[in-house]
C-alpha atoms as a PDB file:
ATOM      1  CA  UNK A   1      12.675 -50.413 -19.149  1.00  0.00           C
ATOM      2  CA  UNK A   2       9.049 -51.326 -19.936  1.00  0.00           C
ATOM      3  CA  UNK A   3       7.160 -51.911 -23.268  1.00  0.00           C
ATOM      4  CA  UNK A   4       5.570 -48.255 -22.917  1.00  0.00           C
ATOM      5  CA  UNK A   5       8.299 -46.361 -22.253  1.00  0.00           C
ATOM      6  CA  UNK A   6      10.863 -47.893 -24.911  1.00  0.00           C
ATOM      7  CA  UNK A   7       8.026 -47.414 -27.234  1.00  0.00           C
ATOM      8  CA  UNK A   8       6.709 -43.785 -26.291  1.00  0.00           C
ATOM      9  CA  UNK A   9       9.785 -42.355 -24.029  1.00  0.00           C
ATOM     10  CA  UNK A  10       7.151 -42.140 -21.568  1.00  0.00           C
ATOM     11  CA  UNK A  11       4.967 -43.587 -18.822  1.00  0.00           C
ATOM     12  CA  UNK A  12       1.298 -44.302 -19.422  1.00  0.00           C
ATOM     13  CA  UNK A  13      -0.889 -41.474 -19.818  1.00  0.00           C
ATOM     14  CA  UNK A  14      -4.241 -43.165 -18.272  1.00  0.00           C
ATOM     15  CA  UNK A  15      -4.191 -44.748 -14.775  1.00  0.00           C
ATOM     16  CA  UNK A  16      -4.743 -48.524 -15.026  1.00  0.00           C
ATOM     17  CA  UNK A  17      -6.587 -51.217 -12.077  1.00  0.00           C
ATOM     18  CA  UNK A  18      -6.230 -54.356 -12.205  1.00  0.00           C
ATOM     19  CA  UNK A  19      -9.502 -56.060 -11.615  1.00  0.00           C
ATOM     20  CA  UNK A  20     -11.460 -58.720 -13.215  1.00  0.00           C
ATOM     21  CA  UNK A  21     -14.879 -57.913 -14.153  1.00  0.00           C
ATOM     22  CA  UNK A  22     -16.883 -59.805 -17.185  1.00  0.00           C
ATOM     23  CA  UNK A  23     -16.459 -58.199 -20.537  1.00  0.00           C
ATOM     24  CA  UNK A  24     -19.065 -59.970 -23.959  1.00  0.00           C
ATOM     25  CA  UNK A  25     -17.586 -58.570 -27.016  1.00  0.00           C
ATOM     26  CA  UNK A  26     -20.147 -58.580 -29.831  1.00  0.00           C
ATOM     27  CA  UNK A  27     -22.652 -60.221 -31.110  1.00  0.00           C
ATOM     28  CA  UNK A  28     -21.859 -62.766 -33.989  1.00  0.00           C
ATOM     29  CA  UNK A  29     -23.150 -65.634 -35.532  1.00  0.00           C
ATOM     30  CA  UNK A  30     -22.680 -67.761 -32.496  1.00  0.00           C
ATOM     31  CA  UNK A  31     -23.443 -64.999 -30.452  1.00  0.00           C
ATOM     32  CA  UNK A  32     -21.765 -63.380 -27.707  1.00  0.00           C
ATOM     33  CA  UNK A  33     -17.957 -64.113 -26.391  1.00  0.00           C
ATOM     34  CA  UNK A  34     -17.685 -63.865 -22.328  1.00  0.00           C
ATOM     35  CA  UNK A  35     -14.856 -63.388 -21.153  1.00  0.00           C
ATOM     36  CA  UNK A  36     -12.534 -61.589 -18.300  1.00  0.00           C
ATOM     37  CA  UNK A  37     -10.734 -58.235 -18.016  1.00  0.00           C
ATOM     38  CA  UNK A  38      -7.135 -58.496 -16.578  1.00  0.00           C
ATOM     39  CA  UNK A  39      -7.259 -54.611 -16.158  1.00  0.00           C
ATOM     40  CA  UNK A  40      -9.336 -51.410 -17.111  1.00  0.00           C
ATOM     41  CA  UNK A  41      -8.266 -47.996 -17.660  1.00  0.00           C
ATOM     42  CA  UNK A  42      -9.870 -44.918 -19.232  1.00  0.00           C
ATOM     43  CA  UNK A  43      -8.453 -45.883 -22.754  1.00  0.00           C
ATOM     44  CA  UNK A  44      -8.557 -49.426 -22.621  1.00  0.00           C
ATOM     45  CA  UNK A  45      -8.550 -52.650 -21.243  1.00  0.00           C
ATOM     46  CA  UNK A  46      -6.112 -55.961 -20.752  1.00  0.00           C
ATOM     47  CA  UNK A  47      -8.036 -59.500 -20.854  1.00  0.00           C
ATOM     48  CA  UNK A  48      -7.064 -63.274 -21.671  1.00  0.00           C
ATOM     49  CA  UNK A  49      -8.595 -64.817 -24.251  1.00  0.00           C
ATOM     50  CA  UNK A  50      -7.823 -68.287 -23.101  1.00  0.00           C
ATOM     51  CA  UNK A  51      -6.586 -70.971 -25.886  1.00  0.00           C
ATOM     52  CA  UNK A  52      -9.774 -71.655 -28.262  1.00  0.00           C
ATOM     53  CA  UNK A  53     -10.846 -68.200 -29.306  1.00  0.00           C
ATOM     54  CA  UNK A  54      -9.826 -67.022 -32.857  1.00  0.00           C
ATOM     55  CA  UNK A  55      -9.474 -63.409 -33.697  1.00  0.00           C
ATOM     56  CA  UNK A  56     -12.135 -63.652 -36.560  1.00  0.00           C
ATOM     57  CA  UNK A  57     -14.827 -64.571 -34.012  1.00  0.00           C
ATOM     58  CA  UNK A  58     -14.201 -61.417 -31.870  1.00  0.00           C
ATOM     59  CA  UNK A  59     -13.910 -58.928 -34.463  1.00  0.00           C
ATOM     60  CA  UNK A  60     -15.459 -60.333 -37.297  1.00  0.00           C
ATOM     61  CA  UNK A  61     -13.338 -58.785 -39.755  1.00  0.00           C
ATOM     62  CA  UNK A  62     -14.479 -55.018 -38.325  1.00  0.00           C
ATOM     63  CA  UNK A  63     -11.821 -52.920 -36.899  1.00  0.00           C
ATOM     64  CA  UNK A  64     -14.347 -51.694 -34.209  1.00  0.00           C
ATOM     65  CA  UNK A  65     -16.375 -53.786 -32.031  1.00  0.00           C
ATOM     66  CA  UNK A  66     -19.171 -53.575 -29.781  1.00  0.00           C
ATOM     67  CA  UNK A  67     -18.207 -54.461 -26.122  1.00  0.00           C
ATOM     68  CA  UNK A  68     -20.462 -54.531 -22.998  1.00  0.00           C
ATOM     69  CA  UNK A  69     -18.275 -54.147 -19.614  1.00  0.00           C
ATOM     70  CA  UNK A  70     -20.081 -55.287 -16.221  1.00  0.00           C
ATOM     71  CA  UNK A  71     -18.397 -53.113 -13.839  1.00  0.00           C
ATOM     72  CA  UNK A  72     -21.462 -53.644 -10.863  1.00  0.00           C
ATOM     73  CA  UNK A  73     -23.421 -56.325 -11.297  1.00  0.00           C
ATOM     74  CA  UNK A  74     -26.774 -54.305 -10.405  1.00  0.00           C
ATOM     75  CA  UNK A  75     -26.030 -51.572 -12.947  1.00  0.00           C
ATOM     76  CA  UNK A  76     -26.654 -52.162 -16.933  1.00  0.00           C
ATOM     77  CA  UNK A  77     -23.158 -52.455 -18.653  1.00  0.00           C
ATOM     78  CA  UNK A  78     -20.925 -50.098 -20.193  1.00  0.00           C
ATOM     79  CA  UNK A  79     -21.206 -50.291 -24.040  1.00  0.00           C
ATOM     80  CA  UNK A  80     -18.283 -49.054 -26.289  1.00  0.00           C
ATOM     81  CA  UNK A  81     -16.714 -49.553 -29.420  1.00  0.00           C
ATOM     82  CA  UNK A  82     -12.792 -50.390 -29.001  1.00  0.00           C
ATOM     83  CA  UNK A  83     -10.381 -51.345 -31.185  1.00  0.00           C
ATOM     84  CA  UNK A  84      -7.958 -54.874 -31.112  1.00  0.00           C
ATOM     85  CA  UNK A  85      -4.355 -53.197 -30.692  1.00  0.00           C
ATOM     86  CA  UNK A  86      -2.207 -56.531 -30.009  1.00  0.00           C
ATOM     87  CA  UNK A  87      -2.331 -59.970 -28.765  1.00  0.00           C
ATOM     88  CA  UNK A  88       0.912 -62.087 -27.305  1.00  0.00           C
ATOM     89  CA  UNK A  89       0.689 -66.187 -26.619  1.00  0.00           C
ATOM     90  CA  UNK A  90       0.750 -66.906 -22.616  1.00  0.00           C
ATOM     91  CA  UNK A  91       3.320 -69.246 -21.139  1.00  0.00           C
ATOM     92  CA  UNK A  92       0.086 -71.606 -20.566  1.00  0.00           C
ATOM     93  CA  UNK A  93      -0.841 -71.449 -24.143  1.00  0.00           C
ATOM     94  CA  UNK A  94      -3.367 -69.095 -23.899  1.00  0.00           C
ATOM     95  CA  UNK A  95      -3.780 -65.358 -25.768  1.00  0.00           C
ATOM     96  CA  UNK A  96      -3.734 -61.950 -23.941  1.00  0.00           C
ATOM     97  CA  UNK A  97      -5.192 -58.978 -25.834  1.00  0.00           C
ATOM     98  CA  UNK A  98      -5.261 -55.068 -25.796  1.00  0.00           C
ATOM     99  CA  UNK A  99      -7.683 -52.984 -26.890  1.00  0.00           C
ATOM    100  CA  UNK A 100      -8.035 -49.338 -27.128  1.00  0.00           C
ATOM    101  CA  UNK A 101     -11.494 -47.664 -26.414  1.00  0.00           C
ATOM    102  CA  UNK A 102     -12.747 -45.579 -29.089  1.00  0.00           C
ATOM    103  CA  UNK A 103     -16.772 -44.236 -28.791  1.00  0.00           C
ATOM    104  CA  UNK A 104     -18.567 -44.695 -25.634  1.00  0.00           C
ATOM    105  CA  UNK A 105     -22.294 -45.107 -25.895  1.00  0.00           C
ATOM    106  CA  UNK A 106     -24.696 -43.231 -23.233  1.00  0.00           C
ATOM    107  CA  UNK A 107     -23.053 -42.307 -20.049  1.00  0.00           C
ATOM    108  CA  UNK A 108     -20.416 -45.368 -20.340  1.00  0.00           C
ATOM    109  CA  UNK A 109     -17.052 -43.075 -20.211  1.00  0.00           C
ATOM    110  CA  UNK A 110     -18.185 -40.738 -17.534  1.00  0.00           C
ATOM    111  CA  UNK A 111     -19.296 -44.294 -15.465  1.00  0.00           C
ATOM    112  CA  UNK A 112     -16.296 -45.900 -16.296  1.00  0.00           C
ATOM    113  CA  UNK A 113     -14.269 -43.033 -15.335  1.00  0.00           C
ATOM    114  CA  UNK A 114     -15.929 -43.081 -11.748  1.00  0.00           C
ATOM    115  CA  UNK A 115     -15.148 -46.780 -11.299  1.00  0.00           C
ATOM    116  CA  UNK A 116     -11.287 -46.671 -11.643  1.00  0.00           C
ATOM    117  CA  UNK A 117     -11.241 -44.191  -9.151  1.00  0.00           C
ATOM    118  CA  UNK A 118     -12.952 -45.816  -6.768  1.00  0.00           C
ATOM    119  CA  UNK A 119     -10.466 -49.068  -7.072  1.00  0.00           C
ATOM    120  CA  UNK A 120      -7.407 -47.505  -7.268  1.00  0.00           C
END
């Protein structure tokens, strides 16, 4: 039985993709973190945050932060604020993270929305 369904009795409520598309969380003191989505959905997203990142850089202490999500590389990104909801070590070493979408900015949710259904 999976993770979501011990710990809700249910499946997941949003469809997810898995694709990789660049993801900059913030905008700190040593500026921006790039990194990778592992997968999207309409309430959140998976990504790696490979071995060197600490948690205080990404969310500097704020329980929302500002990320920009590069779905199509012609378009401007999506801006949202989304919350850290876990992180597990990797086999490799390396950290995976959740985090749970809270305010879209602009048009980002109805975009985003768009852009899992056309990769599912």
């Amino acid at each position: 039985m999976g993770f979501i369904k011990r710990m809700f009795g249910g499946k997941r409520r949003k469809d997810r993709v898995e694709i990789r598309v660049p993801v900059r969380i913030g905008a700190n003191k040593n500026g921006a973190l790039e990194l990778w989505s592992h997968d999207i959905s309409e309430s959140g997203f998976r990504m790696d945050l490979g071995e060197g990142v600490a948690l205080t850089d990404m969310t500097e202490g704020s329980r929302d932060v500002e990320i920009n999500i590069q779905i199509k590389e012609a378009e401007d990104p999506i801006s949202v604020y989304a919350e850290l909801i876990w992180t597990s070590r990797q086999d490799d070493g390396s950290q995976a993270s959740g985090w749970m979408f809270h305010r879209f900015l602009k048009d980002g949710q109805d975009r985003l929305v768009a852009f899992i259904h056309e990769n599912q």
